[in-house]
N, C-alpha and C. Protein backbone atom coordinates (compact mmCIF):
# COMPACT_ATOMS: atom_id res chain seq x y z
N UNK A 1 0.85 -1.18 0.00
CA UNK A 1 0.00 0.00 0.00
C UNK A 1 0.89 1.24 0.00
N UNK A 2 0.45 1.90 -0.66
CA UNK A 2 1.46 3.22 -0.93
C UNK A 2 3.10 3.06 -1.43
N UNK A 3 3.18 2.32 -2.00
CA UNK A 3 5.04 2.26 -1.96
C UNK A 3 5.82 3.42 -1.99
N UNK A 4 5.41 4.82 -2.77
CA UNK A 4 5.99 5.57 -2.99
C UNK A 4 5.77 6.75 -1.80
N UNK A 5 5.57 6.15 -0.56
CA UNK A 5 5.29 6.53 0.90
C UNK A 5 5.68 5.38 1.94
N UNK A 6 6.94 4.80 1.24
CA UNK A 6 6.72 3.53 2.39
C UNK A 6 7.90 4.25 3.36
N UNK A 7 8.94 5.21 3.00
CA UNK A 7 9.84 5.79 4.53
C UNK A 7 8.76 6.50 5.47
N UNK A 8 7.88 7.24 4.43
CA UNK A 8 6.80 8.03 5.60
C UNK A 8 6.09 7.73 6.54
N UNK A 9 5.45 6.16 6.23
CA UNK A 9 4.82 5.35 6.65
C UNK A 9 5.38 4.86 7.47
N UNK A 10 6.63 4.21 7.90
CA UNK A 10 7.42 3.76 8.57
C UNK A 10 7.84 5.15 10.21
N UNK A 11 7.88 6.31 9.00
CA UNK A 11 8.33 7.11 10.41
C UNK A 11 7.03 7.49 10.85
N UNK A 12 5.55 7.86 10.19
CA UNK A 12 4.70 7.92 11.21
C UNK A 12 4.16 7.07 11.99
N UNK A 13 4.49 5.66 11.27
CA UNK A 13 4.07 4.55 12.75
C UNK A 13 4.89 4.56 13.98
N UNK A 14 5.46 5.08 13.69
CA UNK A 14 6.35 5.17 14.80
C UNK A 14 6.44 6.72 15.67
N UNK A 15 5.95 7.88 15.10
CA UNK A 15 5.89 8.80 15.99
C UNK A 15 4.10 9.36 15.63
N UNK A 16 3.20 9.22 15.21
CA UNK A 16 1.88 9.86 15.13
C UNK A 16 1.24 7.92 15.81
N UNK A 17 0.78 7.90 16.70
CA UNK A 17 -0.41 6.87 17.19
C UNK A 17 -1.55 6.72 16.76
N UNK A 18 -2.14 7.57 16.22
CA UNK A 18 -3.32 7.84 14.76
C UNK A 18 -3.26 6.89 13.88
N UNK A 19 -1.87 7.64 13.38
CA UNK A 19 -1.96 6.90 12.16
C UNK A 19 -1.18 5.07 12.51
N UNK A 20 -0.68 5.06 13.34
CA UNK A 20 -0.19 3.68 13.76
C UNK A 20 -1.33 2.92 14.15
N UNK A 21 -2.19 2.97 14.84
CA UNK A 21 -3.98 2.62 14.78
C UNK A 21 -4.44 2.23 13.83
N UNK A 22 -4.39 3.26 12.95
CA UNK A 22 -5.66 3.50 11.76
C UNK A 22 -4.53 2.07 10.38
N UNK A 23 -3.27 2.12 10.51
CA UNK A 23 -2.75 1.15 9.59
C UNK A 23 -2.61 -0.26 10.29
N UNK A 24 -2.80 -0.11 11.46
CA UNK A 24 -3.06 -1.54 12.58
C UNK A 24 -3.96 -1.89 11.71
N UNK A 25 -4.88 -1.35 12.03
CA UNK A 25 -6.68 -1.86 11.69
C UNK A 25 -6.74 -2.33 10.27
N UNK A 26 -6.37 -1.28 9.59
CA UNK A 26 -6.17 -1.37 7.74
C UNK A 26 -5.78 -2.74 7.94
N UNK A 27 -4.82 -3.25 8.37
CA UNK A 27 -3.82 -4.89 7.86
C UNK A 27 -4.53 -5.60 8.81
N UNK A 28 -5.40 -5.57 9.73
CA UNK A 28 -6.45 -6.39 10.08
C UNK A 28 -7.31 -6.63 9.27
N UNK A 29 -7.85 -5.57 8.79
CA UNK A 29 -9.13 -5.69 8.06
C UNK A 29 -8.71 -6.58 6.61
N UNK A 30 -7.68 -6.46 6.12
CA UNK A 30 -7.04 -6.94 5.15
C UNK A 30 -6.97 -8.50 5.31
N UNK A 31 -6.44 -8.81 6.45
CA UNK A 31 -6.24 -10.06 6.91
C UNK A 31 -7.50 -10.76 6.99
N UNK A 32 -8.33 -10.26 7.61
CA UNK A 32 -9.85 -10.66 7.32
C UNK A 32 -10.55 -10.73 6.48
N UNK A 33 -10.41 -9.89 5.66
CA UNK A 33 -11.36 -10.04 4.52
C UNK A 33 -10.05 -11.23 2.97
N UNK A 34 -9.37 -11.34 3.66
CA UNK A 34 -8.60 -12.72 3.11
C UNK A 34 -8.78 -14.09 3.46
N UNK A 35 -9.16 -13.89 4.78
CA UNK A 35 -9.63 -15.27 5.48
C UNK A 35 -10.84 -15.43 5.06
N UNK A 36 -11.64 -14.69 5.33
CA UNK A 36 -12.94 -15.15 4.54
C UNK A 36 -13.28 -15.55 2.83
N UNK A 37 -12.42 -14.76 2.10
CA UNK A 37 -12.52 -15.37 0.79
C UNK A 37 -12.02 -16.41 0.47
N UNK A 38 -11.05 -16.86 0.98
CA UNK A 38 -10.50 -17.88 0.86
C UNK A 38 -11.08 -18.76 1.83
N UNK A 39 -12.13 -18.89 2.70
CA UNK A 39 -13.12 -19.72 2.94
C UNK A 39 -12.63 -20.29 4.34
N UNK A 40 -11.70 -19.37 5.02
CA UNK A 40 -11.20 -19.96 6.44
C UNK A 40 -11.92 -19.68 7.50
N UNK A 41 -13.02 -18.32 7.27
CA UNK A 41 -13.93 -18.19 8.04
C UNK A 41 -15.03 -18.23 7.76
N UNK A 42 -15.76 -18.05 8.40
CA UNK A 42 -17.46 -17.92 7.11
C UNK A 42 -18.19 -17.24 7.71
N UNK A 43 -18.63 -16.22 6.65
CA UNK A 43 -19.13 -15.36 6.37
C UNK A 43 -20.06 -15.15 5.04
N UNK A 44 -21.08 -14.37 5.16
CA UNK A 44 -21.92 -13.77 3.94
C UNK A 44 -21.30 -12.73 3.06
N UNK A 45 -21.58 -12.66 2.37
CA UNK A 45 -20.99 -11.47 1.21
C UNK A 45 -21.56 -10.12 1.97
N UNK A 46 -22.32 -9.87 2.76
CA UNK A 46 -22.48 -8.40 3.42
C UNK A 46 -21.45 -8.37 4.48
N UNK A 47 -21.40 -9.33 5.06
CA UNK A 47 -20.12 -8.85 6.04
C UNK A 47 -18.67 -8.42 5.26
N UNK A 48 -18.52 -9.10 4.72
CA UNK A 48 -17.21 -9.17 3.36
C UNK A 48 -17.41 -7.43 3.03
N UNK A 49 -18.45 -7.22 2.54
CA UNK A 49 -18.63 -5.98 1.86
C UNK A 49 -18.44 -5.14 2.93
N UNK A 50 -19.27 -5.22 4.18
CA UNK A 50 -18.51 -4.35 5.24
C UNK A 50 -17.22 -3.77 5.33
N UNK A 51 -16.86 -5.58 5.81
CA UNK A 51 -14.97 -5.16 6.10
C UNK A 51 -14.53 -4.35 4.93
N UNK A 52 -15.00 -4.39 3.32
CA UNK A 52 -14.12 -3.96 2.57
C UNK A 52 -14.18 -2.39 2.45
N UNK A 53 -15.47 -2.01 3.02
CA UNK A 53 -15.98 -0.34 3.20
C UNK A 53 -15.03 0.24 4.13
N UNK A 54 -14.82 -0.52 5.31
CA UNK A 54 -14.26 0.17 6.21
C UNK A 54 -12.68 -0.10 6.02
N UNK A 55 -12.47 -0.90 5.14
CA UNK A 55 -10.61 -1.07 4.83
C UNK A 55 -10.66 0.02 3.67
N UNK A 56 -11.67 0.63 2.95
CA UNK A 56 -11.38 1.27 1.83
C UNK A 56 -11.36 2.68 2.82
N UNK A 57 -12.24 3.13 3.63
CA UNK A 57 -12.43 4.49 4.52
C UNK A 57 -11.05 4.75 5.13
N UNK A 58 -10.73 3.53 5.97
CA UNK A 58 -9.03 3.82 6.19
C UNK A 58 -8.29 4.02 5.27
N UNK A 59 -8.36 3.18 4.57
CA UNK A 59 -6.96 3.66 3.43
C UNK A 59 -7.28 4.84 2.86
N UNK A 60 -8.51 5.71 2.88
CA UNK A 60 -8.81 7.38 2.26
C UNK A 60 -7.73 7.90 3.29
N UNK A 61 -8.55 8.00 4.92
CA UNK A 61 -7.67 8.52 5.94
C UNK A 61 -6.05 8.19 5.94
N UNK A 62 -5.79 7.58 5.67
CA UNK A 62 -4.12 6.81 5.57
C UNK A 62 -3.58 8.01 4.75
N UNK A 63 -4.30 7.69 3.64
CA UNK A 63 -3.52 8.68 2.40
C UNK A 63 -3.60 10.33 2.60
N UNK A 64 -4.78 10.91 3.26
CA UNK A 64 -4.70 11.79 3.64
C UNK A 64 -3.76 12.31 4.61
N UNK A 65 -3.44 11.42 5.50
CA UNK A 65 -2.27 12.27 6.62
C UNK A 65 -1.39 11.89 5.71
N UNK A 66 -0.97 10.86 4.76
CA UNK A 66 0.46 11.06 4.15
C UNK A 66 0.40 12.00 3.42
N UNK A 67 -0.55 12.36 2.39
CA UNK A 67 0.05 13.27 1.68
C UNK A 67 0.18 14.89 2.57
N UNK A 68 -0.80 15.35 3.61
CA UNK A 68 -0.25 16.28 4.33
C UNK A 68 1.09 15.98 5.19
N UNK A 69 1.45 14.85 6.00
CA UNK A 69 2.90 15.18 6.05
C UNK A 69 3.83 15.06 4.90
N UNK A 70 3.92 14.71 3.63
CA UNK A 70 4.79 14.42 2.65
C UNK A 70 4.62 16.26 1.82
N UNK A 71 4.11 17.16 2.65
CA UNK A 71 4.07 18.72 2.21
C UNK A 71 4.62 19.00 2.92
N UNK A 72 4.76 18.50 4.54
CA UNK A 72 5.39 19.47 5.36
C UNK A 72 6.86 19.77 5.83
């Protein structure tokens, strides 16, 4: 995710807790909505669609604090 932000990413997980949270969750949600397609958990296609709303809402927020710190 982001490659061409991966030093930024690295130094705000490590000094903003926001954004170290908000990319926790992202690679949870990721992880989950992998387990379920691939049939390790089970689930309905609305839950699926859930997780994937709220992994897509983070990754808006993600990109937003990078590209304001990658100005500052």
């Amino acid at each position: 995710m982001f490659p061409e932000f991966r030093s930024l990413i690295t130094e705000l997980k490590g000094q903003d807790p926001r954004f170290s949270r908000l990319f926790q969750r992202h690679n949870e949600l990721d992880q989950a909505i992998k387990n379920t397609e691939m049939g390790l958990v089970a689930a309905d296609g609305l839950i699926i669609e859930q997780l994937k709303k709220e992994k897509l809402h983070l990754k808006d927020q993600l990109y937003g604090i990078l590209r304001k710190a990658s100005v500052s």
